[in-house]
N, C-alpha and C. Protein backbone atom coordinates (compact mmCIF):
# COMPACT_ATOMS: atom_id res chain seq x y z
N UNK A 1 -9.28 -23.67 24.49
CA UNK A 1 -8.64 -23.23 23.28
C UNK A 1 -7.67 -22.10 23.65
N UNK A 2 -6.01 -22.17 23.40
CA UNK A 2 -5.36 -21.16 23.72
C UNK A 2 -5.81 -20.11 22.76
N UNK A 3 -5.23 -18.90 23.57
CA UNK A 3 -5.50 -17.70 22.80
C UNK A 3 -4.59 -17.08 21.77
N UNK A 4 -4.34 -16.96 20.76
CA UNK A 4 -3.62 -16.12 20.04
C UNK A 4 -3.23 -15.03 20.63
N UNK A 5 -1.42 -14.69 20.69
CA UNK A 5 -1.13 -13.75 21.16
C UNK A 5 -0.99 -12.50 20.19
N UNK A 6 -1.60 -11.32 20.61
CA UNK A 6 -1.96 -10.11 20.01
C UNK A 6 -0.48 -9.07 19.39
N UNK A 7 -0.05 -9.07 18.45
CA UNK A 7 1.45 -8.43 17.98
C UNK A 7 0.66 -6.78 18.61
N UNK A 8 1.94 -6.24 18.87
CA UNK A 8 1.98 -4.78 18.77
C UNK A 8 2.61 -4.15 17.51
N UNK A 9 2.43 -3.28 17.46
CA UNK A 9 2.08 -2.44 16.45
C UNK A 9 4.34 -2.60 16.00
N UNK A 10 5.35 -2.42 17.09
CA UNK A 10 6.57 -2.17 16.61
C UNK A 10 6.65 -4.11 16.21
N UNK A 11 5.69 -5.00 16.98
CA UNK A 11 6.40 -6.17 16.54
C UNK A 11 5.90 -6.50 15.40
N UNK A 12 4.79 -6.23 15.07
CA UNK A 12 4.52 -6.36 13.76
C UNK A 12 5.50 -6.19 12.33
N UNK A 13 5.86 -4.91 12.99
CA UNK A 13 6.35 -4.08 11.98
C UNK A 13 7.83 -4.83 12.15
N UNK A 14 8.31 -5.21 12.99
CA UNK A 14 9.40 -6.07 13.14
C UNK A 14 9.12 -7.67 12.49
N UNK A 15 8.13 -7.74 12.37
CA UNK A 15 7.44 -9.10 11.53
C UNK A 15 7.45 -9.17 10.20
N UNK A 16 7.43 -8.14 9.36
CA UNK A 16 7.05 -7.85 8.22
C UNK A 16 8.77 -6.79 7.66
N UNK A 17 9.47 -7.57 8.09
CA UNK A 17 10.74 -6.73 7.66
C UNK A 17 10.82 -7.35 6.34
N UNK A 18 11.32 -6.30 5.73
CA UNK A 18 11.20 -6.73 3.96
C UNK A 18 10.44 -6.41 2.84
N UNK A 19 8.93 -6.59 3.42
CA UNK A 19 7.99 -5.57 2.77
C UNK A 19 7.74 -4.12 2.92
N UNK A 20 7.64 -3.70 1.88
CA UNK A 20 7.96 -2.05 1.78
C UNK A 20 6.34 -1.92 2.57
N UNK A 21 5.37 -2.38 2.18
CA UNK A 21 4.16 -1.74 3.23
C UNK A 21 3.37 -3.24 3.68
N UNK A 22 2.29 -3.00 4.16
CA UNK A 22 1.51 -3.97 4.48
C UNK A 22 0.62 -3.98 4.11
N UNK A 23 -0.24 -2.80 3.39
CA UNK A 23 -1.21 -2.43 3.07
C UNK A 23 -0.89 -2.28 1.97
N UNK A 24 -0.81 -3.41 0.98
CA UNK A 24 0.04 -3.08 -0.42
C UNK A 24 -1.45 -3.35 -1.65
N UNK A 25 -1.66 -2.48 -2.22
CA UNK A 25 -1.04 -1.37 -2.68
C UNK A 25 -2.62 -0.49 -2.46
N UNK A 26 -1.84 0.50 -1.64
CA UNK A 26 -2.98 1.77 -1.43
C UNK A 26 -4.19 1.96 -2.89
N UNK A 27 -5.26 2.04 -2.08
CA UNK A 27 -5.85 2.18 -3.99
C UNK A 27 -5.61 3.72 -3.60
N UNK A 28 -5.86 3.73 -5.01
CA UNK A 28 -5.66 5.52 -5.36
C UNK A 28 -7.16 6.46 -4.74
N UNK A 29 -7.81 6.20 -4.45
CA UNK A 29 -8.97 6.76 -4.13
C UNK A 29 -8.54 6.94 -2.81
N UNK A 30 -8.05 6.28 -1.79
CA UNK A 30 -7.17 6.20 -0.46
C UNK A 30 -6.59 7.69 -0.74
N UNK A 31 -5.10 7.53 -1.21
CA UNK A 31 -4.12 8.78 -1.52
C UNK A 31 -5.21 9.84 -1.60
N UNK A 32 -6.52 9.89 -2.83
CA UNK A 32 -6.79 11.33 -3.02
C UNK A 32 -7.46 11.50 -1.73
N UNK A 33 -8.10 11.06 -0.91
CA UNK A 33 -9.18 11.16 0.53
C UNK A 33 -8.08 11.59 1.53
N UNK A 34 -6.69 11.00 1.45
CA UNK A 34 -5.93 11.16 2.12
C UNK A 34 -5.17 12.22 2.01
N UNK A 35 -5.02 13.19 0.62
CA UNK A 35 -4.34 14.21 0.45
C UNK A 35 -5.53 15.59 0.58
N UNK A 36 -6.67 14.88 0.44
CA UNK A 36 -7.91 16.17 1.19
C UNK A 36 -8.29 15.79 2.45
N UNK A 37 -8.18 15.24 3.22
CA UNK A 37 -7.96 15.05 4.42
C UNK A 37 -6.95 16.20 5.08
N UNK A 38 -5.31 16.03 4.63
CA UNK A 38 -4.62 16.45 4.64
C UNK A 38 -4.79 18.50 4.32
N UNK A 39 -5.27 18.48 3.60
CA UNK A 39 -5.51 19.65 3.20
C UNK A 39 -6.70 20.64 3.89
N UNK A 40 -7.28 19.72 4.38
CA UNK A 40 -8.72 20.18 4.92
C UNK A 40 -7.78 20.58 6.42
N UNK A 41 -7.31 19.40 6.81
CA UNK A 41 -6.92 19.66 8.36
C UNK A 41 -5.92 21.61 8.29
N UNK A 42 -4.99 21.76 7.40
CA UNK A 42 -3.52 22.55 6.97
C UNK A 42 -4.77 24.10 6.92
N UNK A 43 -5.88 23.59 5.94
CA UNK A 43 -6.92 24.63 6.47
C UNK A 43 -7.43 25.46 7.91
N UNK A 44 -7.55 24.16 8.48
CA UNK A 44 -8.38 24.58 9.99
C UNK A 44 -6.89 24.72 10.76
N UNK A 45 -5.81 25.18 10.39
CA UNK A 45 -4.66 25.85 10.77
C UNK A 45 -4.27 24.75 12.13
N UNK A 46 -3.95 23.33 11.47
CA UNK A 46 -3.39 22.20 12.46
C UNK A 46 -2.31 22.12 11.38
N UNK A 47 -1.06 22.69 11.46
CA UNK A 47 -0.27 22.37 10.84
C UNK A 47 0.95 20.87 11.18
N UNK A 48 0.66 20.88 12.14
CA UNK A 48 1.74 19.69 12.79
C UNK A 48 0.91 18.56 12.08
N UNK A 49 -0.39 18.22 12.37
CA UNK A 49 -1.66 16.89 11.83
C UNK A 49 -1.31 16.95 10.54
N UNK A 50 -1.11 17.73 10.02
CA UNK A 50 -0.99 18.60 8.07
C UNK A 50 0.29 18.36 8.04
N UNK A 51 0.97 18.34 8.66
CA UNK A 51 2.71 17.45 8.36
C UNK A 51 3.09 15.93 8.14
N UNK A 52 2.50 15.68 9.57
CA UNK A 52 1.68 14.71 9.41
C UNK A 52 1.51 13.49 8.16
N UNK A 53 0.00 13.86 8.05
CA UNK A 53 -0.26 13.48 7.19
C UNK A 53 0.23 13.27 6.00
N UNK A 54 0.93 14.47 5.84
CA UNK A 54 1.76 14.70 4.46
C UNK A 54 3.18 13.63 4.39
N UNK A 55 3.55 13.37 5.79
CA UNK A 55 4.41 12.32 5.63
C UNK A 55 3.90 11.17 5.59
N UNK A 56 2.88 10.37 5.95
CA UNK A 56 1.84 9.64 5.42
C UNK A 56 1.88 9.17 4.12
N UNK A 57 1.15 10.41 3.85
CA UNK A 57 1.08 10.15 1.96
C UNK A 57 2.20 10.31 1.59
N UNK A 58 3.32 10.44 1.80
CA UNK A 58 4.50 10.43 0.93
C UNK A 58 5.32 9.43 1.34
N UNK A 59 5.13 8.25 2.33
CA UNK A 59 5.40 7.43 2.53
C UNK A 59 4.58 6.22 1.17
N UNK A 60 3.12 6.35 1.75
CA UNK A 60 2.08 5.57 0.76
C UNK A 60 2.50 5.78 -0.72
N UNK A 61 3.01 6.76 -1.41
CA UNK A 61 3.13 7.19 -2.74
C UNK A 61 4.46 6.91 -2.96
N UNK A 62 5.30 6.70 -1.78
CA UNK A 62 6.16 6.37 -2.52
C UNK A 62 6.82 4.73 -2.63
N UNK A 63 6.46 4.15 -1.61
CA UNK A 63 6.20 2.77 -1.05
C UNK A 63 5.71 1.85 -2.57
N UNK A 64 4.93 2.79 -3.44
CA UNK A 64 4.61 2.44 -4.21
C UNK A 64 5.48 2.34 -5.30
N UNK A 65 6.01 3.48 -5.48
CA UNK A 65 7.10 3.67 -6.83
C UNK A 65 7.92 2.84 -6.38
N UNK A 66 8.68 2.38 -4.85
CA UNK A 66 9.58 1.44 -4.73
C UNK A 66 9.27 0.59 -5.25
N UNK A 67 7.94 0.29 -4.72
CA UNK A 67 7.78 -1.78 -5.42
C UNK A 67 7.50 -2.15 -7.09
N UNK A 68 7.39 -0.54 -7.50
CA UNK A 68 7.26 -0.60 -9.11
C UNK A 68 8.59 -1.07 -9.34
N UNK A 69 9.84 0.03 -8.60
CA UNK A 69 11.14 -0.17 -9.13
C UNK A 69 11.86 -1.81 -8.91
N UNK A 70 11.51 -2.34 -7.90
CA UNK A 70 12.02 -3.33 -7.28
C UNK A 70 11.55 -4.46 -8.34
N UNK A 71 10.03 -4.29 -8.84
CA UNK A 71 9.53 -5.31 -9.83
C UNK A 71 9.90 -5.43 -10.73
N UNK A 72 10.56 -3.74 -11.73
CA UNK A 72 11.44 -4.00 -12.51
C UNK A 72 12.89 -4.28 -12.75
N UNK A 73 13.34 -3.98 -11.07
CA UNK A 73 14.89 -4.62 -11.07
C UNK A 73 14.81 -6.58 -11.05
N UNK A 74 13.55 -6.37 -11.06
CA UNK A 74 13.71 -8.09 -10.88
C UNK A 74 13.62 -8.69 -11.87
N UNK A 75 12.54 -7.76 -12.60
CA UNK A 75 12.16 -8.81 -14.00
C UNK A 75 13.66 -8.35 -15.48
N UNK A 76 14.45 -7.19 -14.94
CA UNK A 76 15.73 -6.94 -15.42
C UNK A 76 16.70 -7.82 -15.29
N UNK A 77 17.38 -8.54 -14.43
CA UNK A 77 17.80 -9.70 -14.05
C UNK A 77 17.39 -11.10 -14.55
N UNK A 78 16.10 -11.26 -14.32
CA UNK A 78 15.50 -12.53 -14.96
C UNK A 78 15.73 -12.72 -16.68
N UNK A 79 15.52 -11.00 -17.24
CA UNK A 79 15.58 -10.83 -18.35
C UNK A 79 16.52 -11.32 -19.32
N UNK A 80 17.73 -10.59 -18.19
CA UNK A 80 19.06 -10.68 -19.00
C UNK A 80 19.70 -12.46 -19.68
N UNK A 81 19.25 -13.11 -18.78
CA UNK A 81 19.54 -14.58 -18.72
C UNK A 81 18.63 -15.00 -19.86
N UNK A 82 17.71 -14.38 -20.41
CA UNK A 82 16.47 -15.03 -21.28
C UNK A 82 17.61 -14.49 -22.74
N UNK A 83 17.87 -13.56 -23.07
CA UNK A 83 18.40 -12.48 -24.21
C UNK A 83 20.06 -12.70 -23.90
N UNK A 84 20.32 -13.15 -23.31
CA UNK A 84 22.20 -13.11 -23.32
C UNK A 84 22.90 -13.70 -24.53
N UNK A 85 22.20 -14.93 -25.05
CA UNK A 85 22.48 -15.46 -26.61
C UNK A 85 21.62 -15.44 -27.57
N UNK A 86 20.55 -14.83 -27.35
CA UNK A 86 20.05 -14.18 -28.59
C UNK A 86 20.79 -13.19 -29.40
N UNK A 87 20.32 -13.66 -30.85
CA UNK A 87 20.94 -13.16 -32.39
C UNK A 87 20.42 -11.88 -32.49
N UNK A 88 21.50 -11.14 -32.77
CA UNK A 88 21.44 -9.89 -32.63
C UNK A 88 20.40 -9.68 -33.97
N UNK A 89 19.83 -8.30 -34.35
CA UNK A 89 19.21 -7.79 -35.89
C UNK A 89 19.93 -8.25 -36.56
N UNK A 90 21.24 -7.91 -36.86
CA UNK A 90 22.36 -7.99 -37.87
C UNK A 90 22.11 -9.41 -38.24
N UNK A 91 22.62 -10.20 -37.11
CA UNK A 91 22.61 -11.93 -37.38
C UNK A 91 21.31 -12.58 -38.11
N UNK A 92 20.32 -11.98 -37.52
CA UNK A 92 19.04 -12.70 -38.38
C UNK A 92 18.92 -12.50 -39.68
N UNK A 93 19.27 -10.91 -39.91
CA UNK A 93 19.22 -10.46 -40.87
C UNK A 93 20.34 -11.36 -42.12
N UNK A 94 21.40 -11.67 -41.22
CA UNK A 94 22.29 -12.54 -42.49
C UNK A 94 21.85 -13.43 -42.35
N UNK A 95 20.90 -14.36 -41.63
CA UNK A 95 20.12 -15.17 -41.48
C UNK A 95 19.51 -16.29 -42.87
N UNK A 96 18.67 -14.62 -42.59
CA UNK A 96 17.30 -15.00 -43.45
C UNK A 96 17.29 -14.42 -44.70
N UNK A 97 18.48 -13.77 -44.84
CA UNK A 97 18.77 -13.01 -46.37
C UNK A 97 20.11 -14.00 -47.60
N UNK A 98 20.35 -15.17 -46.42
CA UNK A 98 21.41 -15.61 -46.78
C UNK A 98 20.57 -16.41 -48.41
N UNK A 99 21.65 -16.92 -49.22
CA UNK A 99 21.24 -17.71 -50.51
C UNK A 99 20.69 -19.01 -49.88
N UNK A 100 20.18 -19.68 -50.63
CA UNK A 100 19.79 -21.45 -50.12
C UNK A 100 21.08 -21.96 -49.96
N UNK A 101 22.05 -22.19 -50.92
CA UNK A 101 23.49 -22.66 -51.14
C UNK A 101 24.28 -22.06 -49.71
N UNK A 102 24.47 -20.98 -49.82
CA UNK A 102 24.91 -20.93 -48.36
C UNK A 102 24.90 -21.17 -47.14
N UNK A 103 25.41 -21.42 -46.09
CA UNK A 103 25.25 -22.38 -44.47
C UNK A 103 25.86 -21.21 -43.81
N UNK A 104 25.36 -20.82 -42.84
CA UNK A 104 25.19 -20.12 -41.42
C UNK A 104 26.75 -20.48 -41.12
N UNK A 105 27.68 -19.22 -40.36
CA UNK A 105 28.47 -19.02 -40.09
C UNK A 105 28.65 -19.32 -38.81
C-alpha cells in the first residue's frame, strides 16, 4: 500500500489558498483560553510569546469578521438580482388601493 505523502506546514498553506483559515470557525471558548493564555504568559514578563500570541488571536478574530463580511458580500449580490423588479411601497400601494373598475398602469 503506497504511502500518503505528508504536506508541510507552507504547502499546506499553499493548498488551501482562498480560505481565510482552516480551522474555521474558532469556537469562542478557544479565543477566551487563548487571550488568557496570552495574558498569563505578558504576566510572567515573556513579552515577545505575549506578542505573539496576540497576533494569533487577532488573526483568529479577525479571520472571522472577514468570512462574516465576505458572506454578506455574497448574499448582497445574490440579493440584488432577487429585488431588481420588485414593486416598490408606492406601486403596491396604488396596487391594492386602486378601485375594482380601474386596471394597473
Amino acid at each position: 500500500m503506497p504511502l500518503k505523502p505528508q504536506l508541510g506546514l507552507a504547502d499546506e498553506f499553499l493548498a488551501n489558498r482562498g480560505q481565510i483559515m482552516t480551522c474555521q470557525p474558532p469556537h469562542p471558548d478557544s479565543l477566551t483560553g487563548l487571550r488568557r493564555l496570552r495574558e498569563e504568559v505578558n504576566e510572567r514578563g515573556d513579552e515577545c510569546l505575549a506578542m505573539l500570541l496576540a497576533g494569533v488571536e487577532v488573526y483568529a478574530s479577525v479571520g472571522r469578521e472577514w468570512e462574516l463580511l465576505e458572506t454578506m458580500r455574497k448574499f448582497a449580490h445574490e440579493a440584488e438580482e432577487m429585488v431588481r423588479n420588485t414593486p416598490s411601497a408606492a406601486d403596491l400601494r396604488r396596487l391594492y388601493e386602486r378601485e375594482d373598475g380601474d386596471r394597473p398602469s
